[in-house]
Protein backbone atom coordinates (compact mmCIF):
# COMPACT_ATOMS: atom_id res chain seq x y z
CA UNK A 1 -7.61 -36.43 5.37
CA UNK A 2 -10.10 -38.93 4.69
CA UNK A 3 -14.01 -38.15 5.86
CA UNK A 4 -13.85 -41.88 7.16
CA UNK A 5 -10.81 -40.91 9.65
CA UNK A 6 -13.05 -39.66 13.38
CA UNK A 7 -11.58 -37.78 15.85
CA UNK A 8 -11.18 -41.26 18.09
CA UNK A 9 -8.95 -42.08 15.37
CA UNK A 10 -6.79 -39.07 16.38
CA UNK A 11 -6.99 -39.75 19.65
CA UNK A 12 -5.60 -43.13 19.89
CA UNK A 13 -2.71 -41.40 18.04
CA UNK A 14 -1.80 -38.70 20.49
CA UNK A 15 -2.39 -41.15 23.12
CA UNK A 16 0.11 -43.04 21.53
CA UNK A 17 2.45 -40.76 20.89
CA UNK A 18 2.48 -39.36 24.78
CA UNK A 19 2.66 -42.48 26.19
CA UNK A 20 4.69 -44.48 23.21
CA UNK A 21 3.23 -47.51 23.77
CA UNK A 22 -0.39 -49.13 22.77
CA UNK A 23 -0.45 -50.26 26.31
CA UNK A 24 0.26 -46.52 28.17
CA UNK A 25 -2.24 -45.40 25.44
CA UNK A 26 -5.02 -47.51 26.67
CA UNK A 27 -4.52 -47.08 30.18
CA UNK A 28 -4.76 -43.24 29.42
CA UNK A 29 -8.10 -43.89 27.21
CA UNK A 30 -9.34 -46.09 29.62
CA UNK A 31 -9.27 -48.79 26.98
CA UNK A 32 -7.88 -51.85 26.44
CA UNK A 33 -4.50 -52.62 24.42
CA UNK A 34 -5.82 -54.55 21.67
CA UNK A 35 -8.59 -52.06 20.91
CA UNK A 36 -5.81 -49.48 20.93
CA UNK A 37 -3.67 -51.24 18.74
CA UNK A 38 -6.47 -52.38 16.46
CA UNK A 39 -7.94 -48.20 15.70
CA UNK A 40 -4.30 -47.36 15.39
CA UNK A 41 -3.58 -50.24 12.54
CA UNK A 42 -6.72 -48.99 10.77
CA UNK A 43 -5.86 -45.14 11.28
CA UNK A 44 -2.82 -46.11 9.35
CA UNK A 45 -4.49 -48.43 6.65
CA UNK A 46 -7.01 -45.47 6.00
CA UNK A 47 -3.71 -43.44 5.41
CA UNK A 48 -2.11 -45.73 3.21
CA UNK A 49 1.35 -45.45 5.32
CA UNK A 50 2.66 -46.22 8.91
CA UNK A 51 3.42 -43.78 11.60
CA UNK A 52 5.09 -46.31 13.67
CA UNK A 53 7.68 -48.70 13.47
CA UNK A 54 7.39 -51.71 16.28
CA UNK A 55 10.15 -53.01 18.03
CA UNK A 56 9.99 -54.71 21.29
CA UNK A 57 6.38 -53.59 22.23
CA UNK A 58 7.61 -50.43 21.73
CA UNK A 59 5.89 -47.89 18.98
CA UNK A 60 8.52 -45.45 17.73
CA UNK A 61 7.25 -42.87 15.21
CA UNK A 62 8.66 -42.19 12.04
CA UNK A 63 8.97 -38.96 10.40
CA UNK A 64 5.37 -38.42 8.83
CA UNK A 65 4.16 -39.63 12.35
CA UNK A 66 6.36 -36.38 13.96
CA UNK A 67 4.44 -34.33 11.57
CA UNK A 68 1.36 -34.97 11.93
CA UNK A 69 2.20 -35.08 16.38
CA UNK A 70 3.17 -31.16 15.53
CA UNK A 71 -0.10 -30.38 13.86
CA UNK A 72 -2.27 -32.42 16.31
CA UNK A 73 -0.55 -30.48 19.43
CA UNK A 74 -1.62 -27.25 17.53
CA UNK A 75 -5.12 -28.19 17.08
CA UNK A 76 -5.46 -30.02 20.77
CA UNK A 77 -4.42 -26.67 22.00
CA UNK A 78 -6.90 -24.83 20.28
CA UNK A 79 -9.10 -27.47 21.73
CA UNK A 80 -8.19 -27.10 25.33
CA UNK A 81 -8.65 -23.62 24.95
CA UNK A 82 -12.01 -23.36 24.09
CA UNK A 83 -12.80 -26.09 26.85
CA UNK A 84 -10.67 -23.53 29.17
CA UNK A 85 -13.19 -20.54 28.02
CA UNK A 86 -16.44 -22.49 28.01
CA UNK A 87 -15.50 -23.41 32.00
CA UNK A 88 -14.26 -19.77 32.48
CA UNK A 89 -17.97 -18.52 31.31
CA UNK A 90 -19.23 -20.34 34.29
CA UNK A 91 -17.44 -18.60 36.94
CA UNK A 92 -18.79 -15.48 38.11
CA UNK A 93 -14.75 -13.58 38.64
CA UNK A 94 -14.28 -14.08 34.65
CA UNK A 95 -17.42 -12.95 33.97
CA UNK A 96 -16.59 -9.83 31.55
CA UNK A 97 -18.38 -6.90 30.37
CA UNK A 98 -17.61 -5.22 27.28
CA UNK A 99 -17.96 -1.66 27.01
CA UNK A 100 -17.93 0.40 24.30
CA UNK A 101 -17.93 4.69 24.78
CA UNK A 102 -17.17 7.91 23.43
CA UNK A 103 -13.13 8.29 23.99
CA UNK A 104 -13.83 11.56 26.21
CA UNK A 105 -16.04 9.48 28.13
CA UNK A 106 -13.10 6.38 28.45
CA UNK A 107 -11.41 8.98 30.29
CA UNK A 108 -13.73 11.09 32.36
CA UNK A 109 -16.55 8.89 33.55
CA UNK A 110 -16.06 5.57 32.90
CA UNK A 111 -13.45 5.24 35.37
CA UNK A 112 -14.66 6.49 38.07
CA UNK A 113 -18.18 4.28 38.01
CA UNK A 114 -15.69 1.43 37.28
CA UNK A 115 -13.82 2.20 40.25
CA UNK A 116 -17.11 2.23 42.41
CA UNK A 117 -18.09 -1.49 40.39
CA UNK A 118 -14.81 -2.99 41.45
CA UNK A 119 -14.79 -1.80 44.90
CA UNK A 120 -18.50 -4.11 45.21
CA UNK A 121 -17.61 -6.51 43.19
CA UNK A 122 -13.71 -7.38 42.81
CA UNK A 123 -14.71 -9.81 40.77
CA UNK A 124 -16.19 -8.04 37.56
CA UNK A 125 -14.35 -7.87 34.39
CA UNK A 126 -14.43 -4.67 32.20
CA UNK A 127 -13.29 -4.81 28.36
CA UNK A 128 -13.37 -0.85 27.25
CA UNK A 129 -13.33 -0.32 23.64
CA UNK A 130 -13.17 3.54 23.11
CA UNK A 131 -14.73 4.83 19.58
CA UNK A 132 -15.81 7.65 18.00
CA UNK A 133 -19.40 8.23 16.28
CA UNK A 134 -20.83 6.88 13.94
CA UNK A 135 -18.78 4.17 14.22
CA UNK A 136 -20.07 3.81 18.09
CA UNK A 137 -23.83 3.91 16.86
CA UNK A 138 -23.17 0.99 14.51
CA UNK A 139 -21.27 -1.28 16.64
CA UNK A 140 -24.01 -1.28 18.76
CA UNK A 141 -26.80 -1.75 16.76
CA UNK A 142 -24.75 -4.69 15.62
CA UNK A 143 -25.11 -6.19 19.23
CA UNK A 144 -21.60 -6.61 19.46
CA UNK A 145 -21.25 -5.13 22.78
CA UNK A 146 -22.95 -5.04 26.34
CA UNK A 147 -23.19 -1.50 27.38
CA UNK A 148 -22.42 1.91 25.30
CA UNK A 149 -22.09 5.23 26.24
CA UNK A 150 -22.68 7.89 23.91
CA UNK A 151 -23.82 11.26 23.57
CA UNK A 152 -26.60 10.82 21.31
CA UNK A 153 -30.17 11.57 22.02
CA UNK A 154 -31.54 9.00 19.92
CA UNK A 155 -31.19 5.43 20.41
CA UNK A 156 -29.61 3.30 17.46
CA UNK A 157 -31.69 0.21 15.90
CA UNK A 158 -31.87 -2.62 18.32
CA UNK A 159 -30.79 -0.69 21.41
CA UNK A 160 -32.66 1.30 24.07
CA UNK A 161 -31.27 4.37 25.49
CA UNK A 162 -30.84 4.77 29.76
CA UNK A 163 -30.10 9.09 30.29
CA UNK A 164 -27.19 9.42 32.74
CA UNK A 165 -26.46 12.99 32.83
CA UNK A 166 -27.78 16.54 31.02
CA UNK A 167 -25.60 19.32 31.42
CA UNK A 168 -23.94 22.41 29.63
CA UNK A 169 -20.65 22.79 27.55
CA UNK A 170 -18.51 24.86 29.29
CA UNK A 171 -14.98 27.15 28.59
CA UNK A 172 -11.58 25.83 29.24
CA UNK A 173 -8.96 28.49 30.00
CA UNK A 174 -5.52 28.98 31.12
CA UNK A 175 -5.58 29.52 34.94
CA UNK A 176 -3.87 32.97 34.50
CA UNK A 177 -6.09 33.86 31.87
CA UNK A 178 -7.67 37.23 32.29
CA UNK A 179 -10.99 36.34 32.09
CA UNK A 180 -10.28 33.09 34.75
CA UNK A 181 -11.56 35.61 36.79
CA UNK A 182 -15.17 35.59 35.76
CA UNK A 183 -17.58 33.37 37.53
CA UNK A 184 -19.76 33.26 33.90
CA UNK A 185 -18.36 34.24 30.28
CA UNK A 186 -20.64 35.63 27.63
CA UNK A 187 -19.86 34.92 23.83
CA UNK A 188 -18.93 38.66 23.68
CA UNK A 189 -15.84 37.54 26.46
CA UNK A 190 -14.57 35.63 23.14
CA UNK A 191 -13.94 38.25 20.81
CA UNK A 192 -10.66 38.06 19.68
CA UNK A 193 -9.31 35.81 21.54
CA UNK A 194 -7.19 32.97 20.60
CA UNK A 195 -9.59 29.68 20.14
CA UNK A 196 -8.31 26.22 20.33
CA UNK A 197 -11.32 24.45 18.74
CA UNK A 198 -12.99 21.11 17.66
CA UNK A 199 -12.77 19.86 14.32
CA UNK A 200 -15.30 21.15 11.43
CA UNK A 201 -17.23 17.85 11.35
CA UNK A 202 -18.02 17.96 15.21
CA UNK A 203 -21.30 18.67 16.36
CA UNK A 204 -20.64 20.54 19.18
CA UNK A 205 -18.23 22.64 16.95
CA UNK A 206 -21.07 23.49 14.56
CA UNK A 207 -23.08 24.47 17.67
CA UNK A 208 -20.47 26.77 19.06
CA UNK A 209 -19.82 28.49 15.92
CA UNK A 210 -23.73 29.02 15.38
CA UNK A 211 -23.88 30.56 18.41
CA UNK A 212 -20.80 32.91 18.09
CA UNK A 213 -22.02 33.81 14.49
CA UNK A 214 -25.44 35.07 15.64
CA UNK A 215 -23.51 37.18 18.31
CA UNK A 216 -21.27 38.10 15.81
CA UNK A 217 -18.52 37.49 17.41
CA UNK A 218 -15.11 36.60 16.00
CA UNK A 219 -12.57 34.68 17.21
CA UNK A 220 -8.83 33.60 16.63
CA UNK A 221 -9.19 29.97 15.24
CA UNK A 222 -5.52 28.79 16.11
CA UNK A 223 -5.39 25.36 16.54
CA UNK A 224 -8.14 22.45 15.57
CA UNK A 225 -8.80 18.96 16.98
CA UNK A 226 -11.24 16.08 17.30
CA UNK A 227 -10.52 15.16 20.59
CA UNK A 228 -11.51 17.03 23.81
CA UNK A 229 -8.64 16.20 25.91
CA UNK A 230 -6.24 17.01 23.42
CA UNK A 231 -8.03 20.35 23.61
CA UNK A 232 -7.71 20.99 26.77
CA UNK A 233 -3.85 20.31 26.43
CA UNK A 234 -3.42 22.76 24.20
CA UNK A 235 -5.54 25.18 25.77
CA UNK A 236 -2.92 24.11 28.96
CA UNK A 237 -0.14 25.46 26.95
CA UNK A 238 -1.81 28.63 26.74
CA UNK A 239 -2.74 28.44 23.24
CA UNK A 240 -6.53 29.97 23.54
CA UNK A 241 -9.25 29.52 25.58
CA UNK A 242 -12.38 26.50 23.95
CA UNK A 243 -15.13 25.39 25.25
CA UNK A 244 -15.53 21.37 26.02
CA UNK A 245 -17.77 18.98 27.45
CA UNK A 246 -18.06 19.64 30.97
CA UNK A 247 -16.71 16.10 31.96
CA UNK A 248 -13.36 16.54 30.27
CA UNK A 249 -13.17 20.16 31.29
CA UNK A 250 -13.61 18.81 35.32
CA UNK A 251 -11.01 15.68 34.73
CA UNK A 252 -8.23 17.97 32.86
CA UNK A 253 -8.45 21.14 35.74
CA UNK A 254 -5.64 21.58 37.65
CA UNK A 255 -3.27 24.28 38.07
CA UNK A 256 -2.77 25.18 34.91
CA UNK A 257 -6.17 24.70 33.19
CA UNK A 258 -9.47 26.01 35.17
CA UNK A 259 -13.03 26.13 33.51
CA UNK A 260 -15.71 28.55 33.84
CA UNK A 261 -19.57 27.89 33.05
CA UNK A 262 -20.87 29.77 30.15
CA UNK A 263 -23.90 32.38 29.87
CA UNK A 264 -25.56 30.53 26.94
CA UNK A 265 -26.18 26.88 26.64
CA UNK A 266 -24.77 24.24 24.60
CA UNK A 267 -26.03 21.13 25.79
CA UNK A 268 -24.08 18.29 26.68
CA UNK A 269 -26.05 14.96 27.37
CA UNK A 270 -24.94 11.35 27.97
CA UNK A 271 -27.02 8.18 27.30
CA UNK A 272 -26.45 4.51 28.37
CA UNK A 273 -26.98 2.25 25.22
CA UNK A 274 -27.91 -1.35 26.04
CA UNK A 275 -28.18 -4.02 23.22
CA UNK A 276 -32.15 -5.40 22.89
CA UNK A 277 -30.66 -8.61 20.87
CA UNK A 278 -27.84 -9.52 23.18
CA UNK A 279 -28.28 -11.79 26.09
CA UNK A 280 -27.43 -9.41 29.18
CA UNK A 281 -24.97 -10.14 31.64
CA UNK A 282 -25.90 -9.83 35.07
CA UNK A 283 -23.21 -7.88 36.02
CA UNK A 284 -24.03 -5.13 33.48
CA UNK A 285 -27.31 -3.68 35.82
CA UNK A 286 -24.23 -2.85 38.62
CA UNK A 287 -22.58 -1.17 36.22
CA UNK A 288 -25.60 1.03 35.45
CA UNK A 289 -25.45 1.62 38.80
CA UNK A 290 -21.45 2.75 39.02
CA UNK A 291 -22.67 4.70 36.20
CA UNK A 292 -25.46 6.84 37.77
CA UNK A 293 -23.60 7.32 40.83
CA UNK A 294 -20.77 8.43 38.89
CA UNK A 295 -22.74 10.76 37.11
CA UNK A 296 -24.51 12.52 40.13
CA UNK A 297 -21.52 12.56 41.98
CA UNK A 298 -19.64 14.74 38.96
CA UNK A 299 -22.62 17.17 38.41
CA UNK A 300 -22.58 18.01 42.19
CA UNK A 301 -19.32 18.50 41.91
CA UNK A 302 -19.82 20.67 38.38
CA UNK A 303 -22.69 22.64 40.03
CA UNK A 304 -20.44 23.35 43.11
CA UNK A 305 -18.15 24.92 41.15
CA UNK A 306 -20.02 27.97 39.39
């Protein structure tokens, strides 16, 4: 299309085309029918062809005219979309916050502090993006989020790091498990028994194997994952006791998978990251909030149970 054809140009067509006459069109431009008529004449001289062929003050389009009314319904769309989201951003109930966390954390913290946002404010919007590290670490130093929650101790570039909660790893075991009936298991408790474990490339797997190797302990490695629900799954099914973030351990318990706290530490620690480039919603500092009461309210309920 010609740089000397304007977007007026295009709207005296569609106006045209909805109403089908250069006298409905002006009325809906708030114009006047010869100005109407005169921009659609030199739309089509710019063009070199007609759309419209007149008969009896009537403007019926031909077929090039029907083709370009199907690709300036697609673009007016688009259009009236972005006026429909630039409105939206005003208005505090479409207000949304977008949250990106550790998967374990998508299902064992997050939704209880966004429970206790929504019951405040019914209002809020939550977009949760689970994701694994590094991958987590990036996206936020990329800004591209308003809140993270990771497990990291350090903050990533162009962030600052909020603690939330420091605890322990802790076992996961079948509820008829022999040793379910400890109130505290040792890494000599482990020996020989069937281990459902993290994968090799896991931090917190590294850590438990360091710690089983200087006890020299060994176990049964059966079965290997990255995630710690789908540990604690198979640890449900009886195939080996593990040991788990403490979070995950407290959401998967039930009456076939109890946890017990363990006699050496493996620390488990979980950090709000917020974005120091991105323009902060207001709604995020509640959501700190849902967050810390969250957090408190599942490490009285960890301590409880020792």
């Amino acid at each position: 299309m010609s740089p000397r054809i304007t977007h007026r140009h295009i709207e005296v067509f569609r106006a045209v085309m909805t109403t089908g006459s250069a006298t409905g069109a002006a009325t809906l431009l708030a114009s006047s029918q010869p100005t109407v008529s005169r921009e659609l004449a030199r739309l089509e001289q710019l063009l070199g062809y007609a759309l419209f062929v007149r008969s009896q003050g009537r403007l019926r389009p031909n077929a090039r005219a029907l083709a370009l009314w199907d690709e300036v319904q697609r673009s007016w769309q688009g259009l009236e979309r972005v006026v429909d989201k630039a409105l939206a951003l005003g208005r505090a109930e479409e207000a949304q916050i977008g949250v990106l966390c550790l998967p374990a954390l998508s299902h064992a913290l997050l939704p209880g502090a966004a429970a206790r946002l929504l019951a405040r404010y019914p209002q809020a919007r939550l977009a949760v993006t689970p994701q694994e590290s590094p991958l987590l670490e990036e996206w936020m130093a990329a800004q591209r989020f308003d809140l993270g929650l990771s497990e990291q101790d350090s903050a990533p570039a162009g962030t600052q790091t909020l603690p939330l909660l420091a605890l322990d790893e802790v076992c996961v075991l079948p509820a008829g498990h022999a040793l379910a009936a400890r109130s505290r298991l040792r890494a000599e408790d482990f020996a020989g028994q069937p281990f459902v474990s993290l994968s090799a490339d896991d931090p917190y797997r590294r850590q438990i194997d360091a710690v089983f190797a200087q006890a020299g302990v060994a176990r049964e490695l059966r079965v290997q994952t990255h995630n710690a629900v789908a540990v604690c799954a198979m640890v449900e099914q009886g195939l080996g006791l593990a040991i788990v973030n403490p979070l995950t351990a407290l959401a998967c318990a039930g009456a076939r998978l109890v946890w017990r706290p363990l006699a050496f530490s493996i620390p488990f620690r979980v950090q709000a990251l917020l974005p120091l480039h991105r323009p902060a919603l207001p709604e995020v500092q509640p959501l700190l909030q849902a967050l810390q009461e969250e957090a408190a309210a599942l490490a009285q309920q960890l301590g409880a149970g020792r």
